[in-house]
Protein backbone atom coordinates (compact mmCIF):
# COMPACT_ATOMS: atom_id res chain seq x y z
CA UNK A 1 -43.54 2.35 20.84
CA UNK A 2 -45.93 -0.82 22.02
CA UNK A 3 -48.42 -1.05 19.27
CA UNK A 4 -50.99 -3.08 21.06
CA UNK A 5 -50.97 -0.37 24.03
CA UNK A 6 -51.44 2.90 21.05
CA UNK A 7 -53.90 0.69 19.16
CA UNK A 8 -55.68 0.02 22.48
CA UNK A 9 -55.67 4.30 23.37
CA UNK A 10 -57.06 4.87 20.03
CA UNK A 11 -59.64 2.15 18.91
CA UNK A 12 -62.49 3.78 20.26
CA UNK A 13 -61.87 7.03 18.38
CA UNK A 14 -61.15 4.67 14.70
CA UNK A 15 -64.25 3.07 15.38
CA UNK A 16 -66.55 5.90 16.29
CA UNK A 17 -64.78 7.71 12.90
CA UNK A 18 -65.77 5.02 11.01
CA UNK A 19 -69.27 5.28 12.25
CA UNK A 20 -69.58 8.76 11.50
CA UNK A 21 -68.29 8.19 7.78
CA UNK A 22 -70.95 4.81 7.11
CA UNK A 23 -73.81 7.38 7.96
CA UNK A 24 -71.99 10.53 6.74
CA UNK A 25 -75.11 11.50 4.52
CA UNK A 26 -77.30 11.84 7.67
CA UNK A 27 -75.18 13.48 10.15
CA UNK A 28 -76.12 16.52 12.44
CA UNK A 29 -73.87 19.31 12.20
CA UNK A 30 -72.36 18.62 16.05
CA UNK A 31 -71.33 14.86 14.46
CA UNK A 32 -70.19 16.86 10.72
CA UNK A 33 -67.85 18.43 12.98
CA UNK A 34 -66.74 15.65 14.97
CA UNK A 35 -65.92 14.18 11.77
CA UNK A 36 -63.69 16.57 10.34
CA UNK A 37 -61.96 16.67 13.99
CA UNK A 38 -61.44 12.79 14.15
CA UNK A 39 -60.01 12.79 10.67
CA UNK A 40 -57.76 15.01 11.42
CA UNK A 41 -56.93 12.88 14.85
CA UNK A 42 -56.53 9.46 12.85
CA UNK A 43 -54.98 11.04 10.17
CA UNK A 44 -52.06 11.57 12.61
CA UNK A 45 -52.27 8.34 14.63
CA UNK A 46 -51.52 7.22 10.60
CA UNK A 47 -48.71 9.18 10.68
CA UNK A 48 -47.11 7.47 13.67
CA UNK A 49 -47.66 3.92 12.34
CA UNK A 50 -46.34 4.73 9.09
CA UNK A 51 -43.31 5.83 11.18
CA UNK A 52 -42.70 3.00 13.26
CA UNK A 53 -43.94 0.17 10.66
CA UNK A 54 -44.07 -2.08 13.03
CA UNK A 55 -47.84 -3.44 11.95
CA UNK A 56 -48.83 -3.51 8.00
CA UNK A 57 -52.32 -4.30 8.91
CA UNK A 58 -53.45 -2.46 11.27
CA UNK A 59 -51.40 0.83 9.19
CA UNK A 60 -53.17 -0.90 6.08
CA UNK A 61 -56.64 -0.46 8.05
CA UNK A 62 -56.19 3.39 9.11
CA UNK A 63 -54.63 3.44 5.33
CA UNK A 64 -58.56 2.85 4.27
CA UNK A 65 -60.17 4.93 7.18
CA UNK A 66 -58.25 7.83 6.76
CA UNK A 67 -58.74 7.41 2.51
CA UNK A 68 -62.52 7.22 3.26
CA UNK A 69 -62.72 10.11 5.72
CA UNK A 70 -61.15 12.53 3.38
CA UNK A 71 -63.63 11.83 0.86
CA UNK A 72 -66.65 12.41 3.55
CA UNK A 73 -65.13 15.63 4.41
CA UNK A 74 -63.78 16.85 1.00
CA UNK A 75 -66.92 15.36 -0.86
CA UNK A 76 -66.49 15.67 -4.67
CA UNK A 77 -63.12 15.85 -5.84
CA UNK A 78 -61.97 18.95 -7.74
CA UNK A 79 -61.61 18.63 -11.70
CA UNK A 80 -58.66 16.90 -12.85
CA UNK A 81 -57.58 20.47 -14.85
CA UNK A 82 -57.37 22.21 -11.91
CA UNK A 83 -54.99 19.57 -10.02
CA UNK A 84 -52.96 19.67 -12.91
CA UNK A 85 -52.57 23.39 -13.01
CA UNK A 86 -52.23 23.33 -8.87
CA UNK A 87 -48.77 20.79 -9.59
CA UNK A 88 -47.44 23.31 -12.16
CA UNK A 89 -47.99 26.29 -10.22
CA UNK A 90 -47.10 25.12 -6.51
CA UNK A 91 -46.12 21.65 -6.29
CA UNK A 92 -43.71 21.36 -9.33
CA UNK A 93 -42.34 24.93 -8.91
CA UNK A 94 -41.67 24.72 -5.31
CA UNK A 95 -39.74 21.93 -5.30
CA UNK A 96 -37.48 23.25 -8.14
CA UNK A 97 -36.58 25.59 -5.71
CA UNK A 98 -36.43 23.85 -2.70
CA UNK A 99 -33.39 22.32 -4.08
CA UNK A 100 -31.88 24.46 -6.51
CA UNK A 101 -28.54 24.42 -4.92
CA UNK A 102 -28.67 20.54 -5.67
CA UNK A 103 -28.86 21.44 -9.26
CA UNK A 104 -27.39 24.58 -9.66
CA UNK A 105 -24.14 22.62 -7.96
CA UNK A 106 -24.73 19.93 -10.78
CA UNK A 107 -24.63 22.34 -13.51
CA UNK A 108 -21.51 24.24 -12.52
CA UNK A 109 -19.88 20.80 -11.92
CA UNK A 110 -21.16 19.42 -15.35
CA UNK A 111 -20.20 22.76 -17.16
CA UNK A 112 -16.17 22.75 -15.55
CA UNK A 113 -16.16 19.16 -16.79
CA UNK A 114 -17.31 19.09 -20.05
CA UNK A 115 -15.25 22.19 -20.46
CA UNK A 116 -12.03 20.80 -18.82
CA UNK A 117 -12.60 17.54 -20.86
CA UNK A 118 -13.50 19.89 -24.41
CA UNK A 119 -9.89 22.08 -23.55
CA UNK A 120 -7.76 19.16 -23.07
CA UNK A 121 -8.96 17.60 -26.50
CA UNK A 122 -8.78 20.82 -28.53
CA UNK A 123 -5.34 21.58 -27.26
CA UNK A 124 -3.69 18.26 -27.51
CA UNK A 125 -3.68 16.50 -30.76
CA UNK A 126 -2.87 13.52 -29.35
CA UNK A 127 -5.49 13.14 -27.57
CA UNK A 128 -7.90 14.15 -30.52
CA UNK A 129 -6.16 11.56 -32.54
CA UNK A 130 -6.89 8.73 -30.33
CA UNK A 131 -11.03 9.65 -30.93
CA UNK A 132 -10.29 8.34 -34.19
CA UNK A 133 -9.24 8.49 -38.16
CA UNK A 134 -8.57 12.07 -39.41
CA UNK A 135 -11.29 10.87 -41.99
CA UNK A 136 -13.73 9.63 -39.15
CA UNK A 137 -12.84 13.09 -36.90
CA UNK A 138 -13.05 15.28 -40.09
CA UNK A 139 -16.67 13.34 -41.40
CA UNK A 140 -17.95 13.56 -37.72
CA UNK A 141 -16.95 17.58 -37.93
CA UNK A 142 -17.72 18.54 -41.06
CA UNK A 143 -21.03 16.44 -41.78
CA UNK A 144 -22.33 14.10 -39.18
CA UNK A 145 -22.54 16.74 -36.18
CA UNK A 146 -25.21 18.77 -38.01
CA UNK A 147 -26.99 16.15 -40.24
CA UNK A 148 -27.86 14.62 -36.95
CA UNK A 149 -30.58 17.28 -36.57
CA UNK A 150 -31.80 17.32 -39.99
CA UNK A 151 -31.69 13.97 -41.37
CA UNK A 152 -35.37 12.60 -39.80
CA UNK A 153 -38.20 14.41 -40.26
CA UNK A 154 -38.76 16.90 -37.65
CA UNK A 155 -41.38 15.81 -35.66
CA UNK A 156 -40.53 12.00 -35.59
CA UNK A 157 -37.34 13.73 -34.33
CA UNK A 158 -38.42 15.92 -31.46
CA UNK A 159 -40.57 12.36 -30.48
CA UNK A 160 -37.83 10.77 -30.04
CA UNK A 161 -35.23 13.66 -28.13
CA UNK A 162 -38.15 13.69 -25.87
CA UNK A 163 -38.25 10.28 -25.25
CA UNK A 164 -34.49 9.73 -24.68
CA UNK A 165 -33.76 12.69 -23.03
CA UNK A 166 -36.94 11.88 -20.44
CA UNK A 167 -35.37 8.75 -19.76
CA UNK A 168 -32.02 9.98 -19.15
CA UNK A 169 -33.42 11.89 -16.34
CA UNK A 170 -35.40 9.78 -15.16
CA UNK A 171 -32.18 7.59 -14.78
CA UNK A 172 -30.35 10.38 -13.41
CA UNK A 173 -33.15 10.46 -10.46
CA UNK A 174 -33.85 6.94 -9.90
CA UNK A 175 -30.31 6.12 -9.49
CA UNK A 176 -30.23 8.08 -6.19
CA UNK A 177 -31.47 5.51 -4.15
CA UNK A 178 -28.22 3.90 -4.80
CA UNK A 179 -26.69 7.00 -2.70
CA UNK A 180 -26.44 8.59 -5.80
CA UNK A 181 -23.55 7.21 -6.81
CA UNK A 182 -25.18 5.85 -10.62
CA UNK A 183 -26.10 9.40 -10.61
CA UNK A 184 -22.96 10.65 -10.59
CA UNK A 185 -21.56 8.35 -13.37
CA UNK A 186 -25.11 9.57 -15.62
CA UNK A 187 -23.78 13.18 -14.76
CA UNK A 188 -20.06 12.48 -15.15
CA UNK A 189 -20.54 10.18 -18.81
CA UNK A 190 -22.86 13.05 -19.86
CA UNK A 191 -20.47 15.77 -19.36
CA UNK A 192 -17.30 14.18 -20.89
CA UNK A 193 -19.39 13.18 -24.40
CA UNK A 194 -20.43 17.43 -24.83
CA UNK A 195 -16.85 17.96 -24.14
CA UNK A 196 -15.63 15.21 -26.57
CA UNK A 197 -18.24 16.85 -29.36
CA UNK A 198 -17.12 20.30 -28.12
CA UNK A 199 -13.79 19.82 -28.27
CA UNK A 200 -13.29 17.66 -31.49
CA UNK A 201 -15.52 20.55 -32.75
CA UNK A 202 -13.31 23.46 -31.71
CA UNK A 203 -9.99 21.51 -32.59
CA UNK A 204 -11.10 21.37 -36.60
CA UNK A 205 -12.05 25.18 -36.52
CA UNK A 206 -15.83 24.77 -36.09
CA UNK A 207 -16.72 26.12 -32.64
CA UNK A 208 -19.41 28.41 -34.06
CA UNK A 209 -20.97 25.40 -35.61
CA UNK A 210 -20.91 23.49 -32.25
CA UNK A 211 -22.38 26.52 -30.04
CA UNK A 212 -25.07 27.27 -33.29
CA UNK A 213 -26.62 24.23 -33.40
CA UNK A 214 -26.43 23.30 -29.11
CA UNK A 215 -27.69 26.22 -27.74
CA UNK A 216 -31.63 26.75 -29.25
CA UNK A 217 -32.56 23.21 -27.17
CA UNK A 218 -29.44 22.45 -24.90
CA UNK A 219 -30.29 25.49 -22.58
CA UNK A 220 -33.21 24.22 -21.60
CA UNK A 221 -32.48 20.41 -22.34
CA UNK A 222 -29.56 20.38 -20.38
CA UNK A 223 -31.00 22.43 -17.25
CA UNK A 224 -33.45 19.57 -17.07
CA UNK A 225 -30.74 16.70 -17.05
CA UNK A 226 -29.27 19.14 -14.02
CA UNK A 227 -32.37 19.12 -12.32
CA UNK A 228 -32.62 15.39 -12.45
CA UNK A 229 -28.92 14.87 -11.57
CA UNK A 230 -29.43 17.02 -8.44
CA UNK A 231 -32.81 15.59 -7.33
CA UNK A 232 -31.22 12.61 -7.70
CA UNK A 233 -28.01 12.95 -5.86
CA UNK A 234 -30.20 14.93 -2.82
CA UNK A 235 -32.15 11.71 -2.82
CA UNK A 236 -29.10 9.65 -2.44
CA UNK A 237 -27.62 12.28 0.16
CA UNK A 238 -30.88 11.69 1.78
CA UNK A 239 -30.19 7.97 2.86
CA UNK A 240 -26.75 9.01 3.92
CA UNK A 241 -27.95 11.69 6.04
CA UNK A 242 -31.37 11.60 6.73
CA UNK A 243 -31.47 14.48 9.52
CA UNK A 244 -33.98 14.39 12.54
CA UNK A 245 -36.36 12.00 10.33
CA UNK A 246 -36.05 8.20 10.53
CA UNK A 247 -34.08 7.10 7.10
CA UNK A 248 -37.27 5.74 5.46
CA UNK A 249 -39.04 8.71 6.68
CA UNK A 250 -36.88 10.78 4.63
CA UNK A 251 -36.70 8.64 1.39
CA UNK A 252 -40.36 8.74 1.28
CA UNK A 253 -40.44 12.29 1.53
CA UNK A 254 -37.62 12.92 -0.94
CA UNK A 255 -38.98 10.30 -3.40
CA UNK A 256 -42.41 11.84 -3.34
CA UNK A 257 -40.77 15.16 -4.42
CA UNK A 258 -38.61 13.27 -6.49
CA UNK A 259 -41.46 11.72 -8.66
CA UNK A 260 -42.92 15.37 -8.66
CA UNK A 261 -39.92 16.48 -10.81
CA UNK A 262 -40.07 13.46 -12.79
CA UNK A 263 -43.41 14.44 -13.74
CA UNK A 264 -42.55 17.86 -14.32
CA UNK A 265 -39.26 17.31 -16.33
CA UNK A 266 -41.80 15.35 -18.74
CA UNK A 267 -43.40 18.59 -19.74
CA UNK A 268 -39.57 20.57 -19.90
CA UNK A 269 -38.05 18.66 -21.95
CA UNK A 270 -41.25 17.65 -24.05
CA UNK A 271 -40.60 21.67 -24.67
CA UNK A 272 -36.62 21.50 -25.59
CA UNK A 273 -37.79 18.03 -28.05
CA UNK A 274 -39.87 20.54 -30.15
CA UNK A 275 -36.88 23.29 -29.91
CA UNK A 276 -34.71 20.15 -30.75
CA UNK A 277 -36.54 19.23 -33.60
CA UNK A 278 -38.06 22.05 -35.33
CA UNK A 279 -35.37 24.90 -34.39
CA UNK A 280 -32.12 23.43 -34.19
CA UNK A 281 -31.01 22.97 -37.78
CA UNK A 282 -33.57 24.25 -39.55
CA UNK A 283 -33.39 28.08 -38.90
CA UNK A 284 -30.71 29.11 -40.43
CA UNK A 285 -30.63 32.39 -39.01
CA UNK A 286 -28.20 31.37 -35.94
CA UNK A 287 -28.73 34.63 -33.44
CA UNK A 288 -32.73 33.57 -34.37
CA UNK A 289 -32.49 29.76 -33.41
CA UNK A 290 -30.02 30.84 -29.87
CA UNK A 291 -32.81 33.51 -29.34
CA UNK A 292 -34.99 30.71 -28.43
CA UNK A 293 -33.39 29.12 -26.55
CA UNK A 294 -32.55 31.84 -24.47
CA UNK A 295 -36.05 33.04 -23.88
CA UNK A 296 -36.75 29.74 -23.17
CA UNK A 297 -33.48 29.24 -20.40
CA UNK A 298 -35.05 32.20 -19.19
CA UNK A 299 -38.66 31.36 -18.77
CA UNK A 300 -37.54 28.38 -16.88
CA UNK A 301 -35.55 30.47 -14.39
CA UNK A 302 -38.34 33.04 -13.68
CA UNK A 303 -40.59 30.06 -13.06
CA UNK A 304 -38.43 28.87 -10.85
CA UNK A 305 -37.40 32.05 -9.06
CA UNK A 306 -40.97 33.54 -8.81
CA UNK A 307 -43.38 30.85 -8.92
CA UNK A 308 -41.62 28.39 -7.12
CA UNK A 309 -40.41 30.68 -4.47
CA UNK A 310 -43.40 31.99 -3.88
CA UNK A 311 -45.35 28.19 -3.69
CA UNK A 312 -42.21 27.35 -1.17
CA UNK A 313 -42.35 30.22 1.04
CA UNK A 314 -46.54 29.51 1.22
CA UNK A 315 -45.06 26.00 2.95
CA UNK A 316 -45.36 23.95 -0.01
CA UNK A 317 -42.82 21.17 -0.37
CA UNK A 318 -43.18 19.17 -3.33
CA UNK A 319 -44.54 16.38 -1.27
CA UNK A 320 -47.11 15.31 -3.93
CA UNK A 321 -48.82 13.32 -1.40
CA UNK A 322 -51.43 14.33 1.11
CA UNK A 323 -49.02 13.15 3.89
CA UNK A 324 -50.34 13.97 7.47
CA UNK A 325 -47.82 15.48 9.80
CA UNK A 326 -46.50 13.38 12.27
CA UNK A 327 -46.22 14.60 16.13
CA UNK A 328 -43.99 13.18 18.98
CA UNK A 329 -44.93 9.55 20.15
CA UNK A 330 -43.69 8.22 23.58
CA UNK A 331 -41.80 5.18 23.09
């Protein structure tokens, strides 16, 4: 597309919109609506430079118009409670389930690992033996598995699961743009360690013990780090495949839904940090502690399955920007 020729077509609409928004507090209603129906115009003519990127200034300019357009035509922002309920009940949501075979593939993948890898230590004693002493295997077993829940005080605890488990999935996203390959090793390590603990666990007789003290938070923590492996790997799928959209296009669309799940995750697993740290390990009624963790595996899904579906099918993507839609250009 020649640049100079669109930005010559178009200049005379951009400047006559940028009229209309420097006396937007005296306009007629003909000129309000000539307003609304050039932002919507420029707002598209943004679209198609952002596309092409062939000029940062002049897509820097219509960056500005378009910005102070929508705030003629919106006028005062809505409160910021009500955007963050919008993002958890259509923007957060719908994503989730725009790409829930991306995660649900993660978490049968992680699951046959971690189970695979937990078998083939339980079964072999070789292989157990080469995780360590008997006296290191038998201290890890018999002590050191459940003291880790119990030996900080329980809310400095669930601060800092939250923390580390945030930033594991934030990894596990980030690392797409590397085609999702780092992802994959986050996913991979991740799996192999519950199936080392697992299996070590099982080996020595204490299976109940393992499942007793991982389910109340790892349904629900573990979903999360599924999520984020499967965001991330459809992000890195994205630049190897990038469909009828140009390859940036489609990163900045994915990434934009991408940081929407970031944000999201933050309030999931700020919920499995407090199952973490106040459930796991200190109720000692075990069908109790798994209870809550099931109801809250099961929350998650019917979010998922009835909020988010419902957001998705209404045409939201996830796309936590205000991106305009872009239309064919002659080039």
């Amino acid at each position: 597309m020649d640049i100079d020729v669109f930005a010559a077509a178009h200049a005379q609409e951009w400047d006559r919109l940028d009229d209309l928004v420097r006396r937007r507090r005296s306009l007629t209603g003909e000129e309000i609506d000539e307003l609304v129906e050039l932002y919507q115009r420029v707002s598209t003519h943004l679209s198609v430079m952002r596309t092409f990127g062939q000029d940062p200034a002049l897509s820097g300019r219509l960056s500005s118009l378009v910005a102070r357009a929508r705030s003629a035509v919106t006028g005062t922002h809505s409160s910021g409670w009500a955007d963050v309920g919008g993002f958890f009940t259509r923007v957060f949501p719908a994503v989730l389930y725009r790409l829930r075979w991306w995660w649900l593939a993660v978490t049968a993948g992680t699951l046959a690992v971690a189970t695979v890898t937990g078998w083939w230590i339980a079964s072999n004693p070789d292989v157990l033996a080469a995780l360590g002493t008997p006296d290191s295997i038998a201290r890890y077993v018999e002590y050191e598995f459940a003291n880790y829940y119990t030996e900080n005080p329980a809310g400095s605890f669930a601060a800092q699961v939250w923390t580390n488990n945030a930033w594991v999935a934030a990894q596990a996203i980030i690392f797409g743009v590397a085609f999702g390959l780092p992802t994959l090793w986050v996913l991979l390590s991740n799996a192999v360690n519950i199936g080392a603990a697992g299996g070590m666990m099982f080996a020595m007789g204490r299976g109940d013990v393992f499942f007793a003290l991982i389910l109340p938070h790892g349904l629900l923590e573990l979903t999360a780090v599924f999520v984020a492996g499967g965001v991330g790997l459809k992000l890195g799928w994205t630049l190897i495949s990038p469909g009828d959209r140009t390859r940036l296009r489609a990163l900045g669309e994915e990434a934009r839904a991408a940081i929407a799940v970031v944000l999201g995750l933050v309030v999931v697993l700020f919920i499995s940090g407090l199952i973490e740290g106040l459930v796991t390990g200190w109720v000692t009624n075990t069908w109790i502690a798994i209870g809550i963790g099931v109801v809250a595996e099961v929350l998650f899904f019917l979010y998922v399955f009835t909020v988010g579906k419902r957001a998705y099918e209404a045409g939201e993507t996830g796309d936590i920007e205000d991106a305009p839609a872009a239309v064919p250009v002659a080039g």
